[in-house]
C-alpha atoms as a PDB file:
ATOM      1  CA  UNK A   1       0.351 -23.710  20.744  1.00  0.00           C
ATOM      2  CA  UNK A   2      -0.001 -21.049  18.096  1.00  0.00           C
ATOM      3  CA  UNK A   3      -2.973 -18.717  17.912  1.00  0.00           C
ATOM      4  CA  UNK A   4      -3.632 -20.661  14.495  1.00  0.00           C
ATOM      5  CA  UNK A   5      -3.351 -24.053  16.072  1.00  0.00           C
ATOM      6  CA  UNK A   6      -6.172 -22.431  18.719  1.00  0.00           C
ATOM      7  CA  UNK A   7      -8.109 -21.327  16.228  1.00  0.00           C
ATOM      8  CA  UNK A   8      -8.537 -24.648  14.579  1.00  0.00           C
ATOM      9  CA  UNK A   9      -8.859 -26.687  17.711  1.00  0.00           C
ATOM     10  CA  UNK A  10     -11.692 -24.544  18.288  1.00  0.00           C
ATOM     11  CA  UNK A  11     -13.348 -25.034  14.388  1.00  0.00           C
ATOM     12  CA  UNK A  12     -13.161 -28.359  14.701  1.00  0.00           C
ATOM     13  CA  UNK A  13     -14.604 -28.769  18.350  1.00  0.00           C
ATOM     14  CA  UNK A  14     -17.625 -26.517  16.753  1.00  0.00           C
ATOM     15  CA  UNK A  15     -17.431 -29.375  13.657  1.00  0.00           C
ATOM     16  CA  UNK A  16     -17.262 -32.335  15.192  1.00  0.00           C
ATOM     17  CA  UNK A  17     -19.813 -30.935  17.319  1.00  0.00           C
ATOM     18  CA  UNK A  18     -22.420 -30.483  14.355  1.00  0.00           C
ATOM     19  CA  UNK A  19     -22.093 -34.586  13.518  1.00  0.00           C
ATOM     20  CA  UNK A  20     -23.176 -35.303  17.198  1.00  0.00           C
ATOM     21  CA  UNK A  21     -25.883 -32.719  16.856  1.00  0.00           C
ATOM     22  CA  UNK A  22     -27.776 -33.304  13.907  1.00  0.00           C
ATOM     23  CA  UNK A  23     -27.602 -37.085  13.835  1.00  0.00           C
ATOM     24  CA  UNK A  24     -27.944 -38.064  10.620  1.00  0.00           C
ATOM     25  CA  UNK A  25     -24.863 -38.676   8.408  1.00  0.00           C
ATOM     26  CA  UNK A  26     -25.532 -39.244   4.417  1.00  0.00           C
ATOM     27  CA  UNK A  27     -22.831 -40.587   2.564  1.00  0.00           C
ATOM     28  CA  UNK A  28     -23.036 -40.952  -1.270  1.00  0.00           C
ATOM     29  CA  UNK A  29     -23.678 -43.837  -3.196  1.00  0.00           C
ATOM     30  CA  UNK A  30     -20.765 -44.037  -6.098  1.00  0.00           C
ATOM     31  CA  UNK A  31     -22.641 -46.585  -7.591  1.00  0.00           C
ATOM     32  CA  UNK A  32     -25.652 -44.421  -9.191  1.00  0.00           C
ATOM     33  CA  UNK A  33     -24.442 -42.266 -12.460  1.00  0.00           C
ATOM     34  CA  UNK A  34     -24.071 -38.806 -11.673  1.00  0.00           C
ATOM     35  CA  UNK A  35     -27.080 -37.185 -12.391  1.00  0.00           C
ATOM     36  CA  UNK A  36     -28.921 -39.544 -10.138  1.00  0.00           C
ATOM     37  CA  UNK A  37     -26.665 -39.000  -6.959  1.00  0.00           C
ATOM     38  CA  UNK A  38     -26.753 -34.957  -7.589  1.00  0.00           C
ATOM     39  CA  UNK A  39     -30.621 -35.539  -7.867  1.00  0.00           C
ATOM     40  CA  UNK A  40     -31.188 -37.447  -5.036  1.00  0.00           C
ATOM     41  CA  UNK A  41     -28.938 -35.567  -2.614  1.00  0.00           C
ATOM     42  CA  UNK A  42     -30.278 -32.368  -3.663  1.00  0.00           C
ATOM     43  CA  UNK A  43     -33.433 -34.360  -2.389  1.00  0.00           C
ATOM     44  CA  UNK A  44     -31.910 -35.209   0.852  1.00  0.00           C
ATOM     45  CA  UNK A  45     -30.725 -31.488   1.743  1.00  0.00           C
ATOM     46  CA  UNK A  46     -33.702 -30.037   0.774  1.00  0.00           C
ATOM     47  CA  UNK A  47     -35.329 -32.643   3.309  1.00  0.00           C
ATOM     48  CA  UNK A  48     -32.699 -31.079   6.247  1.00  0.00           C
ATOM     49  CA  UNK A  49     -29.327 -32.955   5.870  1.00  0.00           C
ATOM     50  CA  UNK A  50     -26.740 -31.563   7.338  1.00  0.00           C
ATOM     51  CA  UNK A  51     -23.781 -33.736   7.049  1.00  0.00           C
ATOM     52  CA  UNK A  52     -22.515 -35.226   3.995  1.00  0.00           C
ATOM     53  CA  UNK A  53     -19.817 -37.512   3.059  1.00  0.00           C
ATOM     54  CA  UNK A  54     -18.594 -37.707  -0.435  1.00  0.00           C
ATOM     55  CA  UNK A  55     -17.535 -40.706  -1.071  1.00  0.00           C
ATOM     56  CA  UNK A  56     -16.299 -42.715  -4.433  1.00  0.00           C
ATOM     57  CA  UNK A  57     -14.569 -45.937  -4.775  1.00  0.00           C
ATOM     58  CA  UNK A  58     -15.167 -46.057  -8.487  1.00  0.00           C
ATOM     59  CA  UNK A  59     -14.582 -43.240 -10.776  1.00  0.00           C
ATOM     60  CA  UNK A  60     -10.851 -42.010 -12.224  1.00  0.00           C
ATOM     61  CA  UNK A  61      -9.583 -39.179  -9.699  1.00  0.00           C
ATOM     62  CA  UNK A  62     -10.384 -36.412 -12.032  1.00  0.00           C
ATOM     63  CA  UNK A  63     -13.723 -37.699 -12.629  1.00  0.00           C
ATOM     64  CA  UNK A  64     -14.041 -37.851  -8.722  1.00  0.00           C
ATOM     65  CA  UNK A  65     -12.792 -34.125  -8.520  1.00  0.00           C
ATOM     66  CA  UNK A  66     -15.189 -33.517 -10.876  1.00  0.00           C
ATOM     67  CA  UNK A  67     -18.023 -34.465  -9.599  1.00  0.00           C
ATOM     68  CA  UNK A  68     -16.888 -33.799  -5.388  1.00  0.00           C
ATOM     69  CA  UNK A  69     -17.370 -30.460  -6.972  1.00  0.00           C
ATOM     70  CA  UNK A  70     -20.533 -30.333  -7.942  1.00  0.00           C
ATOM     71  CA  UNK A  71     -21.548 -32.052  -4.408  1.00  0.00           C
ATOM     72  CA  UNK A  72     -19.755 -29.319  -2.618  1.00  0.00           C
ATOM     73  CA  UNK A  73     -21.710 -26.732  -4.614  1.00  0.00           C
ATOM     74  CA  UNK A  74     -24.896 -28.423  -3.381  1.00  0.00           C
ATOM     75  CA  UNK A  75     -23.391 -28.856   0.287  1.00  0.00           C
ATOM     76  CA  UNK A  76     -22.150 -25.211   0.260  1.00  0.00           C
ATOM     77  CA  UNK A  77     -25.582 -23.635  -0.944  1.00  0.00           C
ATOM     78  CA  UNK A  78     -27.047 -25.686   1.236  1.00  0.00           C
ATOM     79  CA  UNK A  79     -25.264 -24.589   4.874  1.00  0.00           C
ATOM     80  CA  UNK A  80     -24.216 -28.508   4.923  1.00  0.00           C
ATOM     81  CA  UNK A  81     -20.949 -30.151   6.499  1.00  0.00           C
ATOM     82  CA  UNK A  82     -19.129 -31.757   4.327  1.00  0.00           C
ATOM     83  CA  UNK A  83     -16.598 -34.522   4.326  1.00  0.00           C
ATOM     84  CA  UNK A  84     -14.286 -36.262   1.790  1.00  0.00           C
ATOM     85  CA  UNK A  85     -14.150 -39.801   2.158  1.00  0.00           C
ATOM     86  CA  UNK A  86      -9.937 -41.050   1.741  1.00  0.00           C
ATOM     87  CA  UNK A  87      -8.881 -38.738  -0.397  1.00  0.00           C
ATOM     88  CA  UNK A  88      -7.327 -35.449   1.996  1.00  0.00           C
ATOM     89  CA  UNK A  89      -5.877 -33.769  -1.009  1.00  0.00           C
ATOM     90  CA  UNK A  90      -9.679 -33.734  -2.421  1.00  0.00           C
ATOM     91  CA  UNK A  91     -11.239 -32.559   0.935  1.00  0.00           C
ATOM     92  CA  UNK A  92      -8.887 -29.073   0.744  1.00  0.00           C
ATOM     93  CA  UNK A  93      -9.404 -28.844  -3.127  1.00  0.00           C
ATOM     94  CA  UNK A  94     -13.045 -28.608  -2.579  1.00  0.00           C
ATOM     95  CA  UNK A  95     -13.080 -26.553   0.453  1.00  0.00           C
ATOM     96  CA  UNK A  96     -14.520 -29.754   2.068  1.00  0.00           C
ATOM     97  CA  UNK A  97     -15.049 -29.270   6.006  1.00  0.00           C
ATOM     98  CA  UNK A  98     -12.796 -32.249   6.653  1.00  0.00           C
ATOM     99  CA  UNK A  99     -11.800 -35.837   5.408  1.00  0.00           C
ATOM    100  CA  UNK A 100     -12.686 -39.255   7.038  1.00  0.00           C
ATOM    101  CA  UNK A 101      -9.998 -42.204   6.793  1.00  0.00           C
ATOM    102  CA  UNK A 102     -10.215 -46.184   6.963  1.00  0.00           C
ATOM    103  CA  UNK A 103      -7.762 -48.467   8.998  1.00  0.00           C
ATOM    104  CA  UNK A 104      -5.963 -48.883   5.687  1.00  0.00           C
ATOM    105  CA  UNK A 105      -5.959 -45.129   4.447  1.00  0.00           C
ATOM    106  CA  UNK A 106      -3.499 -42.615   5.630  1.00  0.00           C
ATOM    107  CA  UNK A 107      -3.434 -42.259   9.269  1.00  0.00           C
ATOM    108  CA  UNK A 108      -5.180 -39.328  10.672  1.00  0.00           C
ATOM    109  CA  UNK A 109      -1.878 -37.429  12.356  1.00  0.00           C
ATOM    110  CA  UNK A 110      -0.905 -37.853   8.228  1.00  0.00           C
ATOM    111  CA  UNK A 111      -4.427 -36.777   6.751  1.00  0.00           C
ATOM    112  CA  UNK A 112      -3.841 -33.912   9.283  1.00  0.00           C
ATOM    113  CA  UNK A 113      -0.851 -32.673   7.824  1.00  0.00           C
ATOM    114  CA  UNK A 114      -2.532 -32.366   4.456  1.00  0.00           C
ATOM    115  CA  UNK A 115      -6.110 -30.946   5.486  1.00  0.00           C
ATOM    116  CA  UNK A 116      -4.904 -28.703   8.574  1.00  0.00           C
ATOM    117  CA  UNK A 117      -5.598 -27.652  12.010  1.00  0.00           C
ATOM    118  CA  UNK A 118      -9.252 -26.375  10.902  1.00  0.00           C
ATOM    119  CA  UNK A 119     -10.642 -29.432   9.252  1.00  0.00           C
ATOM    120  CA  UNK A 120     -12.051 -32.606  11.021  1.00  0.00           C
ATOM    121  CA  UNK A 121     -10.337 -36.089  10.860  1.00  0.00           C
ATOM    122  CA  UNK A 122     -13.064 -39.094  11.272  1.00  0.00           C
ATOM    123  CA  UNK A 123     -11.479 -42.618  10.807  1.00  0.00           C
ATOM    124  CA  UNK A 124     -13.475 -45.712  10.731  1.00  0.00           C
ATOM    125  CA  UNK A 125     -13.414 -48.415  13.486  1.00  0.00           C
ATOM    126  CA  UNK A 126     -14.726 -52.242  13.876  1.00  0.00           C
ATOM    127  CA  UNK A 127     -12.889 -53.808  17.099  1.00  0.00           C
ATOM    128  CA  UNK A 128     -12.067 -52.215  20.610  1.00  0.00           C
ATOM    129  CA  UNK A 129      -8.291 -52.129  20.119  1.00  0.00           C
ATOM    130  CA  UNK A 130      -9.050 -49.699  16.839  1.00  0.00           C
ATOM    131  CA  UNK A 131     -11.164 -47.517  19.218  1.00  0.00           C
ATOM    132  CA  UNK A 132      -8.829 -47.982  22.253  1.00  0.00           C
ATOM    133  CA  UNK A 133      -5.995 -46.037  19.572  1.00  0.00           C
ATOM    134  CA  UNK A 134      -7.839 -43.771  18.364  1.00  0.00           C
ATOM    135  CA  UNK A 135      -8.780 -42.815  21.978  1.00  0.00           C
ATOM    136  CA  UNK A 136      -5.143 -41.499  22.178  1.00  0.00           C
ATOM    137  CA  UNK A 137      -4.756 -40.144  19.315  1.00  0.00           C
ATOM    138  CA  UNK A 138      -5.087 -36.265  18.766  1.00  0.00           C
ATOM    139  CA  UNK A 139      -6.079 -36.069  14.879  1.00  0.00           C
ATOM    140  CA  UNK A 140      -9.173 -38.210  15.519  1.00  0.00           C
ATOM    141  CA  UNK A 141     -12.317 -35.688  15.633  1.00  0.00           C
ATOM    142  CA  UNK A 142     -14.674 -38.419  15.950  1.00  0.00           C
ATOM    143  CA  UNK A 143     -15.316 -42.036  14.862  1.00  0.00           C
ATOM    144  CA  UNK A 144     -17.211 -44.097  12.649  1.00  0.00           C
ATOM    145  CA  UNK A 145     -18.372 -47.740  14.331  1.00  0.00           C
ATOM    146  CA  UNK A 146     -19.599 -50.560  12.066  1.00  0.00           C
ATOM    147  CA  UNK A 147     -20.835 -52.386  10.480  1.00  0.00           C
ATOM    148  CA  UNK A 148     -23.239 -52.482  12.696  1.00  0.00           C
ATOM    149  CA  UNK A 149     -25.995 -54.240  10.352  1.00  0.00           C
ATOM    150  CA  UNK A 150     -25.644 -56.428   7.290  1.00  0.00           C
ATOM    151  CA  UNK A 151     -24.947 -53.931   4.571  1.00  0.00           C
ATOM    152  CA  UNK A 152     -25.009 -54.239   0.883  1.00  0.00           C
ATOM    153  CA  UNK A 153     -22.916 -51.377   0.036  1.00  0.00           C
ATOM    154  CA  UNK A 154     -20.062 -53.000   2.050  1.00  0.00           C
ATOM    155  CA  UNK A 155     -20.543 -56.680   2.203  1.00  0.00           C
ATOM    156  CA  UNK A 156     -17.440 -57.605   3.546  1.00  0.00           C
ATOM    157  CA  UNK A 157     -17.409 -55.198   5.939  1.00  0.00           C
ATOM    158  CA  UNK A 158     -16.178 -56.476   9.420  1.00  0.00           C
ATOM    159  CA  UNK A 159     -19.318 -57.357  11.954  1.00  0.00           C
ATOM    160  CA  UNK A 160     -19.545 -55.260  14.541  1.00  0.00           C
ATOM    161  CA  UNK A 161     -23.184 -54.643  15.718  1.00  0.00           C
ATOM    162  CA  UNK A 162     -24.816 -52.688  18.586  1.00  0.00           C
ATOM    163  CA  UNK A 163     -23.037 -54.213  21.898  1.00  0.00           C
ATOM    164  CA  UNK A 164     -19.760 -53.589  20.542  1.00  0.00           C
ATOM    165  CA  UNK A 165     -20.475 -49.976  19.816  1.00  0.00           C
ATOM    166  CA  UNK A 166     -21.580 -49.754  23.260  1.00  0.00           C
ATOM    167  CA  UNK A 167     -18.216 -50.792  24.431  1.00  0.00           C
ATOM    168  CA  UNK A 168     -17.039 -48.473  22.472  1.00  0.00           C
ATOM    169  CA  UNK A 169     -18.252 -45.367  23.367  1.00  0.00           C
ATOM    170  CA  UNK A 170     -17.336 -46.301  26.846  1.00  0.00           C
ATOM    171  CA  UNK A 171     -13.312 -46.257  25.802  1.00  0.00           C
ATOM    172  CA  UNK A 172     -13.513 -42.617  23.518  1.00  0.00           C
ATOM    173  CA  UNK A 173     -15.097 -39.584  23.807  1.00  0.00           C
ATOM    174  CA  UNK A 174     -15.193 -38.046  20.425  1.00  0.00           C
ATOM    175  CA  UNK A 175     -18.702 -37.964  18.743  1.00  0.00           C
ATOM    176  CA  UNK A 176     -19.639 -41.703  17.571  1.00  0.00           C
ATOM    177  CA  UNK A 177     -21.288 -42.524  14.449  1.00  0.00           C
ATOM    178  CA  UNK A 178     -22.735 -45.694  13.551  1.00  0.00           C
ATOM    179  CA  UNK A 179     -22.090 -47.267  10.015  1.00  0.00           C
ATOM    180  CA  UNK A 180     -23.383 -49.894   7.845  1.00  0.00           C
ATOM    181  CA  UNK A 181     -27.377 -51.255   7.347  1.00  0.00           C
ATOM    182  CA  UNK A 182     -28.737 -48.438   9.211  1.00  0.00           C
ATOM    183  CA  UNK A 183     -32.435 -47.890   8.681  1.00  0.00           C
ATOM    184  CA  UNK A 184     -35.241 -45.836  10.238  1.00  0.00           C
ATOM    185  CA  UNK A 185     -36.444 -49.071  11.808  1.00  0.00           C
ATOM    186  CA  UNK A 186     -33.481 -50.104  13.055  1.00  0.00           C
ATOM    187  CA  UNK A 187     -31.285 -46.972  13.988  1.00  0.00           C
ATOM    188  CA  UNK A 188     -32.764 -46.452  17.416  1.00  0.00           C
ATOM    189  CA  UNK A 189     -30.265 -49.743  18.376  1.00  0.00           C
ATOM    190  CA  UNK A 190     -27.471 -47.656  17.465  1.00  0.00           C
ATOM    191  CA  UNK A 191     -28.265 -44.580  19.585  1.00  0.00           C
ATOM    192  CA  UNK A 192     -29.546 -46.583  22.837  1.00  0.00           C
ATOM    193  CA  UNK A 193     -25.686 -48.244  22.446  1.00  0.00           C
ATOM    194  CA  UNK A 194     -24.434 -44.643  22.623  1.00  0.00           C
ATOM    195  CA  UNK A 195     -24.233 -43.935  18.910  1.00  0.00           C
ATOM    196  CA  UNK A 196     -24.330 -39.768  18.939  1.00  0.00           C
ATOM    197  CA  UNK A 197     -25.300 -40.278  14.786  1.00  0.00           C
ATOM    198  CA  UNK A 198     -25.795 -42.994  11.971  1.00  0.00           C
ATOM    199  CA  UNK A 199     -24.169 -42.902   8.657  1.00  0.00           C
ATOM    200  CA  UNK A 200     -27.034 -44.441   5.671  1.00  0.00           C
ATOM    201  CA  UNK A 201     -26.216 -44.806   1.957  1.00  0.00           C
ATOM    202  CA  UNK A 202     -28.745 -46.975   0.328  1.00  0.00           C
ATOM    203  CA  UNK A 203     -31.563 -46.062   2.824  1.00  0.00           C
ATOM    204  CA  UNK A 204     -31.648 -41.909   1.327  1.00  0.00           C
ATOM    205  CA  UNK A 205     -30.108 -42.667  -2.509  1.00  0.00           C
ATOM    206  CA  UNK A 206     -31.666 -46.406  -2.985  1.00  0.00           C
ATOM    207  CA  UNK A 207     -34.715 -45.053  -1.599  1.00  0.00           C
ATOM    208  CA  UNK A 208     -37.801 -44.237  -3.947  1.00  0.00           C
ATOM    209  CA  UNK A 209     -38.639 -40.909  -2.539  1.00  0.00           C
ATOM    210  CA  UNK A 210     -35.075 -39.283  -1.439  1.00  0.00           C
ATOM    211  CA  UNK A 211     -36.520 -36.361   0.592  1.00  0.00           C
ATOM    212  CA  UNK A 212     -39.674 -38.520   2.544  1.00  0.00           C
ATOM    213  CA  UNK A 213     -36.518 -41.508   3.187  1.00  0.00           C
ATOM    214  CA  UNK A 214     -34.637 -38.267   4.987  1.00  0.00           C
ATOM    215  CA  UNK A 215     -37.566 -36.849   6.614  1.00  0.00           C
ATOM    216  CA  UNK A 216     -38.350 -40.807   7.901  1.00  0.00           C
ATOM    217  CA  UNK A 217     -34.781 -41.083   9.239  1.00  0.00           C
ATOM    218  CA  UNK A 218     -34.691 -37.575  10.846  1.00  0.00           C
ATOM    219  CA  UNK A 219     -38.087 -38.369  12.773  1.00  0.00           C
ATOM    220  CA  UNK A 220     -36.844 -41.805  13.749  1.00  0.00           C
ATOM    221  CA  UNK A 221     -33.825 -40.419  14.812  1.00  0.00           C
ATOM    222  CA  UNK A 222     -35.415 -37.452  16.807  1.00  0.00           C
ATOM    223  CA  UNK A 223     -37.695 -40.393  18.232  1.00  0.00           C
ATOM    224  CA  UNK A 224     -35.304 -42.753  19.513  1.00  0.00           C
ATOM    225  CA  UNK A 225     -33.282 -39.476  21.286  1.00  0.00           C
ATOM    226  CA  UNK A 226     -36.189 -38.927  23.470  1.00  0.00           C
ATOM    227  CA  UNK A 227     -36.965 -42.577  24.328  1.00  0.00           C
END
């Protein structure tokens, strides 16, 4: 292994690390018009996020690069990890910290060749044989489990729930985070099952108050670590 492969190894340890630490993972809601989701996510890292994932599923790619700019800005200023949803090529072009892929996106050993040996690969996960691959598979920096909830932002999202992730983080060892209908009242499920942080959309940018909805999940989330 070169000293460069090293070297990334080692960033992406110290990455992947940061996702288990702080918890909380905010991903972007591509449904609000842009001044709204810069807004409210300003509101959310002002309130102490520290991991975001850009993610759109609506807007022309240019419009996307557009605007993944303006979030990295934000993410940059702010000492925030950040993380393209899909789109690798967008992840380097915004000096994103790494990319995160579905079952149906590129596979991670190809999102790796695109985003390098110093960026994290995350791919998404809803049955055991999913996690039971990406167990053996190098690329994979850690894992998102869902959905664990009913969620409106993906309603046909595969069921999942709490005991599953629990059998999950018994077959992998990368950091776990748990997607789909979390909510402060709900999220201490996911980390008793072994979650190491929970992904929420609607509960920081559908929420009235952005910042107080962060603060709320951070405190629940601190909580339900020292039960």
């Amino acid at each position: 292994m070169s000293a460069h492969e090293t070297e990334g190894r080692e960033r992406r340890a110290a990455l992947a690390g940061r996702i288990g630490r702080m918890g909380l993972y905010v991903v972007t809601d591509d449904r609000l018009e842009e001044a709204a989701l810069l807004e409210r996510l300003h509101a959310a890292l002002e309130a102490g996020a520290e991991v975001v994932q850009f993610r759109d599923k609506t807007r022309t790619r240019g419009a996307a690069y557009a605007l993944a700019r303006k979030v990295a800005e934000r993410c940059h200023a702010a000492g925030a990890l950040l993380i393209v949803n899909d789109y690798a090529d967008l992840a380097v072009a915004i000096d994103a910290d790494g990319v995160h892929v579905g079952q149906d996106d590129l596979p991670p050993a190809a999102a790796r060749a695109v985003v390098g040996p110093g960026r994290i690969v995350g791919l998404s996960s809803s049955f055991l044989d999913e996690v039971r691959a990406a167990a053996t598979d190098p690329d994979v920096d850690y894992l998102g489990f869902g959905a664990l909830f009913p969620t409106g932002t993906k309603p046909d999202a595969e069921p999942a729930g709490p005991d599953m992730l629990a059998q999950a983080r018994a077959l992998i060892s990368v950091p776990i985070v748990g997607i789909g209908g979390v909510t402060a009242d709900n999220l201490a499920a996911a980390f008793v099952a072994g979650a190491d942080s929970v992904a929420v959309v609607s509960a920081i940018f559908g929420a009235p108050d952005p910042g107080a909805a962060t603060r709320a999940l951070l405190a629940a989330i601190e909580s339900a670590r020292q039960r």
